[in-house]
Structure formats: C-alpha cells, structure tokens
PDB file of N, CA and C in Angstrom:
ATOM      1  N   UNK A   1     -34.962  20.718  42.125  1.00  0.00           N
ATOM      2  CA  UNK A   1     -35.710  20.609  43.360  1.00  0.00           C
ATOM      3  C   UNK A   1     -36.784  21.702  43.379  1.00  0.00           C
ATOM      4  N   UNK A   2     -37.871  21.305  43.855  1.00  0.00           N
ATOM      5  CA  UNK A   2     -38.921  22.456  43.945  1.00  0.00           C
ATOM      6  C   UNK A   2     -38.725  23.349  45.080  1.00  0.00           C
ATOM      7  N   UNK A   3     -39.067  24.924  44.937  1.00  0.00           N
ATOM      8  CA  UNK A   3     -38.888  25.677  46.044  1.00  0.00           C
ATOM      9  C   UNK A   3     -40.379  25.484  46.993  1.00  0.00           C
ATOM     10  N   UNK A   4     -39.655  25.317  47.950  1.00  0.00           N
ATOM     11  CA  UNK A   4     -41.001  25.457  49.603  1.00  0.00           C
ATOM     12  C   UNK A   4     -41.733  26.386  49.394  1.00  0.00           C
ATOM     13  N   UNK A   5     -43.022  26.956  49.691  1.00  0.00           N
ATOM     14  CA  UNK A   5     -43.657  28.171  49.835  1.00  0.00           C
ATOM     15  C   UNK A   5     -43.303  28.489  51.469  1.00  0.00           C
ATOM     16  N   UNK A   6     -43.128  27.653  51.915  1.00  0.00           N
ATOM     17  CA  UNK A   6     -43.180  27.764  53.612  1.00  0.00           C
ATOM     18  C   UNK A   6     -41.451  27.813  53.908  1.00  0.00           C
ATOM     19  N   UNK A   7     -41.438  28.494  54.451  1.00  0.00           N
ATOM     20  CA  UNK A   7     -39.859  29.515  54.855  1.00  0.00           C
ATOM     21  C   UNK A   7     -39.107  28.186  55.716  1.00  0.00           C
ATOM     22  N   UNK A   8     -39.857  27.865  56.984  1.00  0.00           N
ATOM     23  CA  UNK A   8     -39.607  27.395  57.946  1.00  0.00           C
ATOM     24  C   UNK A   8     -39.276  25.666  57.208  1.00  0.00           C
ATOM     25  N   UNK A   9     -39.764  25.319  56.023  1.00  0.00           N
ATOM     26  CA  UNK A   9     -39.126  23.875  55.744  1.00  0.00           C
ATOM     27  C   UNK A   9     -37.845  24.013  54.696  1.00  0.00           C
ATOM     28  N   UNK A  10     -38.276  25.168  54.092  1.00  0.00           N
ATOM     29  CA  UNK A  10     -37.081  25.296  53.119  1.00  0.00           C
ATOM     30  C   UNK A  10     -35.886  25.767  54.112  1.00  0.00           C
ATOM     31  N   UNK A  11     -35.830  26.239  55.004  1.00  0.00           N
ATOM     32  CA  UNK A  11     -34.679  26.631  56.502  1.00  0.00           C
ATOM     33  C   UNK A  11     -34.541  24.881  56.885  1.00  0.00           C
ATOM     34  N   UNK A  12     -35.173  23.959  57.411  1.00  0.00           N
ATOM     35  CA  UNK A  12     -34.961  22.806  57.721  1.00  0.00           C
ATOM     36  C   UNK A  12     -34.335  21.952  56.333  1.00  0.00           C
ATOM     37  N   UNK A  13     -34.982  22.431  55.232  1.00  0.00           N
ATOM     38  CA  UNK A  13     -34.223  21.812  53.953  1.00  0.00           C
ATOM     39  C   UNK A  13     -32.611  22.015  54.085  1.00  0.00           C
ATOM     40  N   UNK A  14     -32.453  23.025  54.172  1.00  0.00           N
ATOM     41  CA  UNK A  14     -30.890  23.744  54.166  1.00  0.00           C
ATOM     42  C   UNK A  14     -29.975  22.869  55.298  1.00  0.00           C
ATOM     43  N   UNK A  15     -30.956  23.121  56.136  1.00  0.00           N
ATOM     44  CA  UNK A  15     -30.270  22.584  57.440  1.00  0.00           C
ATOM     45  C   UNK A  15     -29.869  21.014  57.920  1.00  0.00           C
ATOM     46  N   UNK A  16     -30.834  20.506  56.863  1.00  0.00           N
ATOM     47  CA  UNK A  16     -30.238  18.884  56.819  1.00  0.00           C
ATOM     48  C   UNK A  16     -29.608  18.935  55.781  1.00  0.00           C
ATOM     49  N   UNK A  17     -29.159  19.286  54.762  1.00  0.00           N
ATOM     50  CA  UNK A  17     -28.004  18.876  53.746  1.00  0.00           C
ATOM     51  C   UNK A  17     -26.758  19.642  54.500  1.00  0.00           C
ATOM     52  N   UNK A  18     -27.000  20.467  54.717  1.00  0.00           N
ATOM     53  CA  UNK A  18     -25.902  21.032  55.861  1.00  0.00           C
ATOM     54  C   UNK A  18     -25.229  20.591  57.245  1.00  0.00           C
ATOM     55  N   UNK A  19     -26.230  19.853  58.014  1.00  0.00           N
ATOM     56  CA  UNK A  19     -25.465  19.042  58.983  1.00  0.00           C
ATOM     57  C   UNK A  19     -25.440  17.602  58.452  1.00  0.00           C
ATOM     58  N   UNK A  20     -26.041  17.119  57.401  1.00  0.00           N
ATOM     59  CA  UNK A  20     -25.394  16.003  56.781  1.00  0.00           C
ATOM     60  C   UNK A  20     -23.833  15.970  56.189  1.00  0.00           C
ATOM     61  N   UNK A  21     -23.407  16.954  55.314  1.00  0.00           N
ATOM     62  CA  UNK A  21     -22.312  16.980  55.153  1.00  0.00           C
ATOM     63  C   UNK A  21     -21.671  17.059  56.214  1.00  0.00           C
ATOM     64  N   UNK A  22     -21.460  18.004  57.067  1.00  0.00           N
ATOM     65  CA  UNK A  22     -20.667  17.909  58.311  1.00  0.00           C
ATOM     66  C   UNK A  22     -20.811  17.084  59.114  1.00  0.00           C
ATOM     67  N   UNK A  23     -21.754  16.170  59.508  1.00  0.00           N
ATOM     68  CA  UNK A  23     -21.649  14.740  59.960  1.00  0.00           C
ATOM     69  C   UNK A  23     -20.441  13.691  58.876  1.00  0.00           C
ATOM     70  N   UNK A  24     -20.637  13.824  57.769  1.00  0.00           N
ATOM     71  CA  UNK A  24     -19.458  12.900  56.633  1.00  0.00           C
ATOM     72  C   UNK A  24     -18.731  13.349  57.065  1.00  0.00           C
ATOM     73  N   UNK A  25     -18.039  15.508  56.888  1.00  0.00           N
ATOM     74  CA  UNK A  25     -16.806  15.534  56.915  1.00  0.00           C
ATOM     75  C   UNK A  25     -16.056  15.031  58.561  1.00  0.00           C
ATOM     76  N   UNK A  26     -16.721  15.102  59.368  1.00  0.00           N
ATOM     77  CA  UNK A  26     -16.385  14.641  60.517  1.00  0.00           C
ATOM     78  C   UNK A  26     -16.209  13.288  60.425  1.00  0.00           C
ATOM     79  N   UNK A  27     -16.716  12.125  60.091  1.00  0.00           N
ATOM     80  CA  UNK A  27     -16.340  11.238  60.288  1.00  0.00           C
ATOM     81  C   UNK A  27     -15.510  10.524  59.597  1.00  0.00           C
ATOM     82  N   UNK A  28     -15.631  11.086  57.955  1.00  0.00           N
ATOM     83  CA  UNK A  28     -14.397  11.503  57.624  1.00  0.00           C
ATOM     84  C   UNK A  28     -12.857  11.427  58.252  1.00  0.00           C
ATOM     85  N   UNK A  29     -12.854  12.876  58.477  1.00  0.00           N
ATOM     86  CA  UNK A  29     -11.464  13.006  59.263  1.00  0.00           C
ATOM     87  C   UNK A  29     -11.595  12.068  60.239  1.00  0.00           C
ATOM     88  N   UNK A  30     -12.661  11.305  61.158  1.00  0.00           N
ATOM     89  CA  UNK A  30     -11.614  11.015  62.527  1.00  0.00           C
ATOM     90  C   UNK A  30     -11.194   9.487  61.941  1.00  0.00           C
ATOM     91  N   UNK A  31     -11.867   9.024  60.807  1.00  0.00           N
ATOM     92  CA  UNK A  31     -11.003   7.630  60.394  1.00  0.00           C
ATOM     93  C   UNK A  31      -9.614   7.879  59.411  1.00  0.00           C
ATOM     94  N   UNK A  32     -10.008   9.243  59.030  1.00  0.00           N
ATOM     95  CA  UNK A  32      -8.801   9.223  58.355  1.00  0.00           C
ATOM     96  C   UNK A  32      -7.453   9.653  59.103  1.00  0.00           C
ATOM     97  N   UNK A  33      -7.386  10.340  60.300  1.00  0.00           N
ATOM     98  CA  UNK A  33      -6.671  10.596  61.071  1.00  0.00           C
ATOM     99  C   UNK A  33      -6.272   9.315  62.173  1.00  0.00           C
ATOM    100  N   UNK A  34      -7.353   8.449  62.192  1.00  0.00           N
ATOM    101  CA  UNK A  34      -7.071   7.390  63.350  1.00  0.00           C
ATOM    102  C   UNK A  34      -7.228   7.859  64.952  1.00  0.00           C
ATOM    103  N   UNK A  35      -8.150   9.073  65.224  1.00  0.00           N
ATOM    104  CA  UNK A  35      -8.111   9.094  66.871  1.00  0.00           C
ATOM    105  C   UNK A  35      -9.304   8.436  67.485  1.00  0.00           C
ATOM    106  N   UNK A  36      -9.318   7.477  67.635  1.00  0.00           N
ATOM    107  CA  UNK A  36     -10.070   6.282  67.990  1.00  0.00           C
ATOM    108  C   UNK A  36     -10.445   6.141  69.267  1.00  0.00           C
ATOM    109  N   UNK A  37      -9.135   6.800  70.221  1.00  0.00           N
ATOM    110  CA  UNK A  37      -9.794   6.413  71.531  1.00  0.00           C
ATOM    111  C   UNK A  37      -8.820   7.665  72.636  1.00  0.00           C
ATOM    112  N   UNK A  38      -9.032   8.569  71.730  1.00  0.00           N
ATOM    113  CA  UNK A  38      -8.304  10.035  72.447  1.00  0.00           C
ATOM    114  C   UNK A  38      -9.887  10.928  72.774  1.00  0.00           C
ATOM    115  N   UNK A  39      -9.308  11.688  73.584  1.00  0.00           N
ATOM    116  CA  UNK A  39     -10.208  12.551  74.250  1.00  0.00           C
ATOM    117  C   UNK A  39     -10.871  13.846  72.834  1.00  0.00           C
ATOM    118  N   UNK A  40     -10.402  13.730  72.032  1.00  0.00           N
ATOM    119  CA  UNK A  40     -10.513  14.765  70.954  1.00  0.00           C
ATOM    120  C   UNK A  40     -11.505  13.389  70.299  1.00  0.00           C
ATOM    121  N   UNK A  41     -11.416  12.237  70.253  1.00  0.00           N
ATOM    122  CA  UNK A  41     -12.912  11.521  69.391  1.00  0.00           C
ATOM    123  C   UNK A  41     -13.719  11.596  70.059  1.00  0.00           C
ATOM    124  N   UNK A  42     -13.608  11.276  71.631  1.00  0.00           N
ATOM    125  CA  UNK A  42     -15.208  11.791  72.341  1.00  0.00           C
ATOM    126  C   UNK A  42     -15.669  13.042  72.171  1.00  0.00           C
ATOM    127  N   UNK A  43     -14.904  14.397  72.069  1.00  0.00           N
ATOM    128  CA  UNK A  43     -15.597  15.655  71.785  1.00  0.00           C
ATOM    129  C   UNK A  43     -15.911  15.706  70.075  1.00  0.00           C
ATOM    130  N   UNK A  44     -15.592  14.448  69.014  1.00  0.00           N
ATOM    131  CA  UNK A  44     -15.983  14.312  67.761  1.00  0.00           C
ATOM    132  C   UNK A  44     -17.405  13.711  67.913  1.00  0.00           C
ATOM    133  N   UNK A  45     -17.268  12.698  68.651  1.00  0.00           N
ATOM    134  CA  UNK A  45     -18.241  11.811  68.648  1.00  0.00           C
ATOM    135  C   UNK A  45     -19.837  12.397  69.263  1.00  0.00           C
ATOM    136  N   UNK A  46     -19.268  13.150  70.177  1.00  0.00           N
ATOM    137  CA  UNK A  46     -20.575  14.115  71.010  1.00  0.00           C
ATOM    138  C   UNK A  46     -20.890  14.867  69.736  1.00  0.00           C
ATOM    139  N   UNK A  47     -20.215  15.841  68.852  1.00  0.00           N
ATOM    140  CA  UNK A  47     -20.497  16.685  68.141  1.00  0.00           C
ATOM    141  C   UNK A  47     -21.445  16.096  67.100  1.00  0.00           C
ATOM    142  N   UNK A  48     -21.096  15.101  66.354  1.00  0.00           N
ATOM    143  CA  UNK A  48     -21.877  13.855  65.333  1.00  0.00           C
ATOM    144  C   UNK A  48     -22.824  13.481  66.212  1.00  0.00           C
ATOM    145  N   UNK A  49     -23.380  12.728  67.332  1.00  0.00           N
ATOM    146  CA  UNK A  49     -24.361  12.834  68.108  1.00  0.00           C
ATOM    147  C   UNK A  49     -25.404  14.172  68.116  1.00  0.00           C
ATOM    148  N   UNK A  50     -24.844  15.188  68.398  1.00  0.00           N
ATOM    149  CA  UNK A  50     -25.444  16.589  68.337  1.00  0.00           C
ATOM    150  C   UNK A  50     -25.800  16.920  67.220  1.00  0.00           C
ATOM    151  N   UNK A  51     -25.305  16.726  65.703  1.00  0.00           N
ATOM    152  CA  UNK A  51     -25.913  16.977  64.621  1.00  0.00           C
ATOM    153  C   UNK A  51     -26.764  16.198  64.188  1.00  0.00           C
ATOM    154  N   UNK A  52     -26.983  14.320  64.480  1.00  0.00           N
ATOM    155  CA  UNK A  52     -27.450  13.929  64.209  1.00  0.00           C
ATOM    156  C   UNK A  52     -28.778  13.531  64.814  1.00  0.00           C
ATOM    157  N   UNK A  53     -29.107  14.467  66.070  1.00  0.00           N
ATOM    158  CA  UNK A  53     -30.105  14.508  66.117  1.00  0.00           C
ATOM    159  C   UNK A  53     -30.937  15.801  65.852  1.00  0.00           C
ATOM    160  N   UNK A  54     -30.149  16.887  65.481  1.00  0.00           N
ATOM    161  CA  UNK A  54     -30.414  18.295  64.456  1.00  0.00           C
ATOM    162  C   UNK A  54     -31.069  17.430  63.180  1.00  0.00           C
ATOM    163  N   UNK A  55     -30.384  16.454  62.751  1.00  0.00           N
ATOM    164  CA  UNK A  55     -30.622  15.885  61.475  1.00  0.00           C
ATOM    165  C   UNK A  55     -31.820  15.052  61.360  1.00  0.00           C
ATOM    166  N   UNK A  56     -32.255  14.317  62.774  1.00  0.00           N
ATOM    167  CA  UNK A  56     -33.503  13.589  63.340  1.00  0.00           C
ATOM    168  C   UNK A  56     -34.739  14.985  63.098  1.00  0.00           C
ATOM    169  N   UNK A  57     -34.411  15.621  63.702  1.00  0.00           N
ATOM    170  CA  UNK A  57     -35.530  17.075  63.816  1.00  0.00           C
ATOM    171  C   UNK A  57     -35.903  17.570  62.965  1.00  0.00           C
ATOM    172  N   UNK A  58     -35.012  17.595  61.906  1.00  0.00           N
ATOM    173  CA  UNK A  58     -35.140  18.610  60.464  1.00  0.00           C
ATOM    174  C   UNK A  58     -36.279  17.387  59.644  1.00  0.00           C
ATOM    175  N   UNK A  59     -35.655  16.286  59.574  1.00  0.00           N
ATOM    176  CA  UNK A  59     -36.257  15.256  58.861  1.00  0.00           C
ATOM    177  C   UNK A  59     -37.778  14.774  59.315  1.00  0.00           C
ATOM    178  N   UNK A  60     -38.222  14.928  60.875  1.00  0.00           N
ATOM    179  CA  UNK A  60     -39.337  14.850  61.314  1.00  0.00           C
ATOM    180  C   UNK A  60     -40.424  15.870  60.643  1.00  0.00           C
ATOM    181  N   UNK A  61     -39.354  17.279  60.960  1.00  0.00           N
ATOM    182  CA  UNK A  61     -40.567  18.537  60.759  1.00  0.00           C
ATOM    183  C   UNK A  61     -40.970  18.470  59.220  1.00  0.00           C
ATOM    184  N   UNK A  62     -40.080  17.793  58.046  1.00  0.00           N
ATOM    185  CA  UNK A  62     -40.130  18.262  56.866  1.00  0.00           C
ATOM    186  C   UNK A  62     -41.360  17.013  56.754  1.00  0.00           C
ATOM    187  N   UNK A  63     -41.245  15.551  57.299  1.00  0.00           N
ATOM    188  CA  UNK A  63     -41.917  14.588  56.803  1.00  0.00           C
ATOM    189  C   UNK A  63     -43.146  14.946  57.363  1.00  0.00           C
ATOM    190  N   UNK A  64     -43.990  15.629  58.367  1.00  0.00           N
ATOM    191  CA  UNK A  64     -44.741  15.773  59.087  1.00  0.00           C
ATOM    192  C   UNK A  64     -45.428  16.919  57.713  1.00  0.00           C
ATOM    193  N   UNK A  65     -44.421  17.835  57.281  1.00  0.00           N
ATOM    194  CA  UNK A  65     -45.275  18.857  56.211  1.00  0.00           C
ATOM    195  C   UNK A  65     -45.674  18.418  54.959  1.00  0.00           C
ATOM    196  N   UNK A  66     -44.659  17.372  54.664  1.00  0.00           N
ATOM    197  CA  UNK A  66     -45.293  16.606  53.379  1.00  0.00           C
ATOM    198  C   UNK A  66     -46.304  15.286  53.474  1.00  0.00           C
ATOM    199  N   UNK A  67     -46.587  14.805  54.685  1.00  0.00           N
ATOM    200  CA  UNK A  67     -48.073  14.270  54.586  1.00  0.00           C
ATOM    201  C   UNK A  67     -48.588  15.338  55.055  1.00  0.00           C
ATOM    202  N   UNK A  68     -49.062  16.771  55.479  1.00  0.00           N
ATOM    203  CA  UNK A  68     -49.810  17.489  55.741  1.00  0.00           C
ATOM    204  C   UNK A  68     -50.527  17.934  53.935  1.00  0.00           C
ATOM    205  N   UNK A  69     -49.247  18.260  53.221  1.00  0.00           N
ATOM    206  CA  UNK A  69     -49.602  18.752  52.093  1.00  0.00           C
ATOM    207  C   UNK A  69     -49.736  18.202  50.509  1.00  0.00           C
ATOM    208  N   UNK A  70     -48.744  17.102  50.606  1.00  0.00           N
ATOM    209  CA  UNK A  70     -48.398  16.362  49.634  1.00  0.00           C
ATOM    210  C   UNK A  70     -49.884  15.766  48.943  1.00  0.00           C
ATOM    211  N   UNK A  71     -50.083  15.431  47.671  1.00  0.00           N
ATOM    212  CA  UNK A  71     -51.004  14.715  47.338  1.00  0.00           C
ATOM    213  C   UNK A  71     -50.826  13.248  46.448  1.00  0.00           C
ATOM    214  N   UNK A  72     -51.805  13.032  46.434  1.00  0.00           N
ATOM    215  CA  UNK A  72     -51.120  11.111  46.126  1.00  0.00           C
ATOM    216  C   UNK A  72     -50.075  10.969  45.086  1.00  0.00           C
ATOM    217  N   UNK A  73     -49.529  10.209  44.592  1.00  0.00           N
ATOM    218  CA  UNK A  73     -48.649   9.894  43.604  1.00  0.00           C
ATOM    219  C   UNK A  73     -49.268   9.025  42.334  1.00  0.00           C
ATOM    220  N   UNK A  74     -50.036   8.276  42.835  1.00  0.00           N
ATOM    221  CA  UNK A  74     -50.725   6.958  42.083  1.00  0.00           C
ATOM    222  C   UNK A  74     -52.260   7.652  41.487  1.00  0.00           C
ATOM    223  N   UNK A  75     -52.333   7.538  40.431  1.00  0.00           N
ATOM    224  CA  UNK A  75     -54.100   7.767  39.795  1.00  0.00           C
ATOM    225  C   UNK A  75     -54.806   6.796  39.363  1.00  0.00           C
ATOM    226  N   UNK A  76     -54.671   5.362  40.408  1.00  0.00           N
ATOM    227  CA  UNK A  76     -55.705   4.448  39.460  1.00  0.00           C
ATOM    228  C   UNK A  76     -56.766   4.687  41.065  1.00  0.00           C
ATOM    229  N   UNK A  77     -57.714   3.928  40.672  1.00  0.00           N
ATOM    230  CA  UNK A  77     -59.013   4.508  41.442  1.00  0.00           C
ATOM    231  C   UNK A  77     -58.884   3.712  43.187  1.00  0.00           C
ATOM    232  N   UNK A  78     -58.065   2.692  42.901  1.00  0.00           N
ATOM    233  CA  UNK A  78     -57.372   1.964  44.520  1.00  0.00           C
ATOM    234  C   UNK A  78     -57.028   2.687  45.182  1.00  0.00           C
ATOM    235  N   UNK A  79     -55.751   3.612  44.726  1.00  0.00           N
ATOM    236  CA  UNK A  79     -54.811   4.062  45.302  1.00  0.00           C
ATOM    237  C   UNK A  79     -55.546   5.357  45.939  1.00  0.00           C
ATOM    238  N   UNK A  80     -56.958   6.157  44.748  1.00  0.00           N
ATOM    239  CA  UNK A  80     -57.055   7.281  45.188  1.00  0.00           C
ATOM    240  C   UNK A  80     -58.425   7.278  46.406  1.00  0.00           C
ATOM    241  N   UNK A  81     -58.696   5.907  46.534  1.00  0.00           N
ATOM    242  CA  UNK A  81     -60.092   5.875  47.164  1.00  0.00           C
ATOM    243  C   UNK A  81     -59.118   5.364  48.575  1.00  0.00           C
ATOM    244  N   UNK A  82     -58.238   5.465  48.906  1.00  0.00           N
ATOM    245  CA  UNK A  82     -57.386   4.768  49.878  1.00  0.00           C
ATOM    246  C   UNK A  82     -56.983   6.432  50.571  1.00  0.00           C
ATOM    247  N   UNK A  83     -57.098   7.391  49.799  1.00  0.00           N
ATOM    248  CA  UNK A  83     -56.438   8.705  50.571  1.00  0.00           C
ATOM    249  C   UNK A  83     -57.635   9.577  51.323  1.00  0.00           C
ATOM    250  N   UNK A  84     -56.784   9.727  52.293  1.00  0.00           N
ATOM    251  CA  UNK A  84     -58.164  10.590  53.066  1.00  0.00           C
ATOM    252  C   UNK A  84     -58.180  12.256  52.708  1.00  0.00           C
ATOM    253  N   UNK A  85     -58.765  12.355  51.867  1.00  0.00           N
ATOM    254  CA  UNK A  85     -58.620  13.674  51.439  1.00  0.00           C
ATOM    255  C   UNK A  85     -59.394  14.765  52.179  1.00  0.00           C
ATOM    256  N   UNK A  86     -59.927  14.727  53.537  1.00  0.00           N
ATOM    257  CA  UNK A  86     -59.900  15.948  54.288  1.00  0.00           C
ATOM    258  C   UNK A  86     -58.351  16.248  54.678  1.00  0.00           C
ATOM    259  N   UNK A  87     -58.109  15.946  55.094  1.00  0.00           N
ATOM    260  CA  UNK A  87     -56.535  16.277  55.453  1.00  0.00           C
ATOM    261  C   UNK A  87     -55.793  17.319  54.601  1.00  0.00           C
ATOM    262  N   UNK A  88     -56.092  17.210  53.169  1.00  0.00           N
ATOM    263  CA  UNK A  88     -55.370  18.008  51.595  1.00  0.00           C
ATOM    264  C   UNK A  88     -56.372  19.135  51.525  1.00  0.00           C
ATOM    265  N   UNK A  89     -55.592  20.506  51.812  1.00  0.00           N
ATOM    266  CA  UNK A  89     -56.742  21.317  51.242  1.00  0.00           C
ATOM    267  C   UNK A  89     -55.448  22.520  50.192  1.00  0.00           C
ATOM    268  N   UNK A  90     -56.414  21.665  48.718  1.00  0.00           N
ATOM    269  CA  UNK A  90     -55.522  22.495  47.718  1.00  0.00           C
ATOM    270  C   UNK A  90     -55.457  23.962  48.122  1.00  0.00           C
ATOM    271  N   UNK A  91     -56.457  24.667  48.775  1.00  0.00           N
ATOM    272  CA  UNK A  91     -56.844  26.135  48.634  1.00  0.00           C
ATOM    273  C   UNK A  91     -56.103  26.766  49.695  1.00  0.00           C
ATOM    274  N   UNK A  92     -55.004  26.318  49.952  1.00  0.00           N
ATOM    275  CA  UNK A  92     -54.121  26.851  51.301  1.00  0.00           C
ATOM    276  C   UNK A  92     -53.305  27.962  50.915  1.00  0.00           C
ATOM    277  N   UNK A  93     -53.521  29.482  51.280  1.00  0.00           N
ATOM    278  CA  UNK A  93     -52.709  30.421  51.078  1.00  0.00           C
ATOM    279  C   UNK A  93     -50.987  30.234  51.059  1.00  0.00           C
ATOM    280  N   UNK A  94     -50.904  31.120  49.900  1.00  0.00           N
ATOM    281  CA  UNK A  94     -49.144  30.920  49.750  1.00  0.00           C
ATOM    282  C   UNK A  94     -48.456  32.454  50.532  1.00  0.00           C
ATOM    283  N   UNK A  95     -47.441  31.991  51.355  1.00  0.00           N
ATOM    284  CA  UNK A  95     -46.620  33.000  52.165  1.00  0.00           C
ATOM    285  C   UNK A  95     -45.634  33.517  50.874  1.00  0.00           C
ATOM    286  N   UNK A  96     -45.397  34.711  50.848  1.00  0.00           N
ATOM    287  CA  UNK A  96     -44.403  35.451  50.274  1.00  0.00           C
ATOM    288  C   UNK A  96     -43.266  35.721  51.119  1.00  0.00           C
ATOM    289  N   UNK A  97     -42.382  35.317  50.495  1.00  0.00           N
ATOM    290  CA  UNK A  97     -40.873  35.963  51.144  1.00  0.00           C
ATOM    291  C   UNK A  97     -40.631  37.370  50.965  1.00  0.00           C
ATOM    292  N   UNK A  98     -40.552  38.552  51.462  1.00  0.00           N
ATOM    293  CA  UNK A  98     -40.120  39.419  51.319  1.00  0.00           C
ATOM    294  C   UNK A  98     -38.477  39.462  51.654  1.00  0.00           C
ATOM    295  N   UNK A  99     -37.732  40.080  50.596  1.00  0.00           N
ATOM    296  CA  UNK A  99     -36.415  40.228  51.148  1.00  0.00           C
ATOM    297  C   UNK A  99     -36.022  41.308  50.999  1.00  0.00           C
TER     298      UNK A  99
END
C-alpha cells in the first residue's frame, strides 16, 4: 500500500480498516451467540450503526482526496482529453511528519 503524504487520510485509512473489523467482530459474535432479540443486541446493533457511519465518514473524506489528487489511470488520448486537469496540480507541497 502506498503511504499518504497527508496525515489526516492516512488517520482515516487506519480508521476504516479498524472500525471495519470491529463491525465483523461484532456481528460476528451476536450470530454466533444467538441474542437476536435481547436488550444487549439493541446496544450491539446501535454500536454497528455508530461505526458504520464512522465507516461512511472515513470513506467520504478519503474518496473526496483521491479525486482531488489522483491522476488518470488510462493513457490513450479519449480517456486523457476526458480529464479536467485544472483540478490536478502535480506541484502540491508535501507535509512532513515529524515524530
């Protein structure tokens, strides 16, 4: 996987493989346990609700940075006369992480 230059998507990167798994392991357990219609699956079910729209957010902000930055995929002359290339500016300063 390539590393982000930008802090704030590689933090949203983390953060959707991270509440993705814990959305599985949760749903997970509540079929494998069977609490289907106890008061402990509605406080499951709210929680999976709550990550999965953590998981809506992360996925917006990241798709929003890769058409900001991304550049075409395709090089025949269709594909590249089809991109609006004000939008792409190769010459965009890179942030350093200091740690």
């Amino acid at each position: 996987m390539v590393a982000d230059s930008d802090s704030k998507i590689a933090w949203h990167r983390v953060q959707l493989r991270k509440n993705r798994e814990a959305v599985k392991d949760l749903e997970r357990a509540r079929f494998t346990t069977g609490d289907m219609g106890t008061s402990a699956a509605s406080s499951t079910q709210a929680r999976i609700a709550e990550l999965e729209q953590k998981i809506a957010e992360s996925e917006r902000c990241i798709a929003e940075y890769e058409r900001r930055t991304r550049r075409p995929l395709g090089t025949d002359l269709r594909s590249l006369a089809n991109v609006s290339w004000s939008n792409w500016n190769a010459a965009q300063p890179r942030k350093t992480v200091l740690r």
